[in-house]
Protein backbone atom coordinates (compact mmCIF):
# COMPACT_ATOMS: atom_id res chain seq x y z
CA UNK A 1 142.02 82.32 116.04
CA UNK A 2 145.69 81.84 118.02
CA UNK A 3 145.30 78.74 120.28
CA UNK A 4 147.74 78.87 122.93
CA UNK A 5 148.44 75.47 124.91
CA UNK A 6 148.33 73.06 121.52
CA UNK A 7 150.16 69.93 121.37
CA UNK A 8 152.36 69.78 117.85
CA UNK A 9 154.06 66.26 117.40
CA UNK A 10 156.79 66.01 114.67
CA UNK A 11 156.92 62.43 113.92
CA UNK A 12 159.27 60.67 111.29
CA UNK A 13 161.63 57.81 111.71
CA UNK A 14 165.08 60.10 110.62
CA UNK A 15 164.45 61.21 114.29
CA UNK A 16 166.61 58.67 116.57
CA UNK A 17 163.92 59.85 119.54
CA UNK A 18 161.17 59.03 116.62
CA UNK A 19 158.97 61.75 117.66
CA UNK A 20 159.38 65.70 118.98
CA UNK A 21 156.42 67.42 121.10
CA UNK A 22 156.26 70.77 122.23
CA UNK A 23 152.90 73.01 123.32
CA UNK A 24 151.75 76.29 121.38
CA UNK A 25 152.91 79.48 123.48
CA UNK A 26 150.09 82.37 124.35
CA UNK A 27 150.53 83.50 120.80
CA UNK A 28 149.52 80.47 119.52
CA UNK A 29 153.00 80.08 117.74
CA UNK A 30 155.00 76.82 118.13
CA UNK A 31 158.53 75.97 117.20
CA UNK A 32 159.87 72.23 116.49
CA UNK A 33 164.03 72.46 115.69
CA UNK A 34 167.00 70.77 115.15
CA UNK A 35 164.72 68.16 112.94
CA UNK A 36 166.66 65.92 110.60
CA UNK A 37 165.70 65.93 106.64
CA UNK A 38 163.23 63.32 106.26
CA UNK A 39 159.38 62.63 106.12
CA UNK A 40 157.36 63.76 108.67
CA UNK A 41 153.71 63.17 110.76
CA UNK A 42 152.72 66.28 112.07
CA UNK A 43 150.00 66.10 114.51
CA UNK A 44 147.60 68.86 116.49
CA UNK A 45 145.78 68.49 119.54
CA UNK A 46 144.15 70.23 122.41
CA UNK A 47 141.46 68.93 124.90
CA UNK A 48 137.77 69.67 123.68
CA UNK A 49 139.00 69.94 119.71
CA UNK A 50 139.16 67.16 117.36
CA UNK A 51 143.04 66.02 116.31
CA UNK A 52 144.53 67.63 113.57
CA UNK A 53 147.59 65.76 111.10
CA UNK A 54 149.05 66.20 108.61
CA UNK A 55 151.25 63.28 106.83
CA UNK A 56 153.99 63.11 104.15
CA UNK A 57 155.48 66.50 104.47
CA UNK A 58 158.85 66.68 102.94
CA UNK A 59 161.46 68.49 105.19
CA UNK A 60 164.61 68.90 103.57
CA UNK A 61 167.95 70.10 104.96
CA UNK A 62 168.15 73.94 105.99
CA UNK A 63 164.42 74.82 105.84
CA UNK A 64 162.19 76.38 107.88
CA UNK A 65 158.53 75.30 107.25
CA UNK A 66 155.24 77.18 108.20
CA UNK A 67 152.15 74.39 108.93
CA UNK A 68 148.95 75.76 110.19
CA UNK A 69 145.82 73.49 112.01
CA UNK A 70 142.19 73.99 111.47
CA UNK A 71 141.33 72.59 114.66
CA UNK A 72 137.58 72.52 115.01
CA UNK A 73 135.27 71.82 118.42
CA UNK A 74 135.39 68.04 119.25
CA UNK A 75 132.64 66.19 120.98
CA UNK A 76 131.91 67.95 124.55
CA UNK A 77 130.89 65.77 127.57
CA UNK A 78 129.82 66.62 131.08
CA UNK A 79 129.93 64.54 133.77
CA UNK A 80 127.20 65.08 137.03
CA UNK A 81 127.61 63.16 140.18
């Protein structure tokens, strides 16, 4: 299902900021660029799923890669005062 409002974190220490975050749109497609070649972290998350990463992805020079999340329900609390 497209899940609009997702956290995506590039992390990888080519980047001098060593980390890039941006938010899924309403289509539930994200875009990271301008990343430098190198090996990369990529973590999902959204509020009420569980976190999603994936490590050791190989981004070379002039490439456009195409990473998907399974996220899945996370634990659900309530709080009654």
């Amino acid at each position: 299902a497209v899940m609009p409002g997702v956290s995506v974190e590039a992390a990888s220490e080519a980047l001098i900021e060593k980390s890039r975050t941006v938010i899924s749109g309403g289509d539930g497609q994200y875009r990271i660029v301008d990343l430098r070649p190198g090996t990369y972290s990529i973590t999902f998350s959204l509020e009420g799923f569980q976190t999603f990463r994936r490590d050791g992805l190989e981004l070379p020079s002039q490439f456009t890669m195409t990473i998907n999340a399974d996220m899945r329900v996370g634990a659900l609390a309530e709080t009654l005062t």
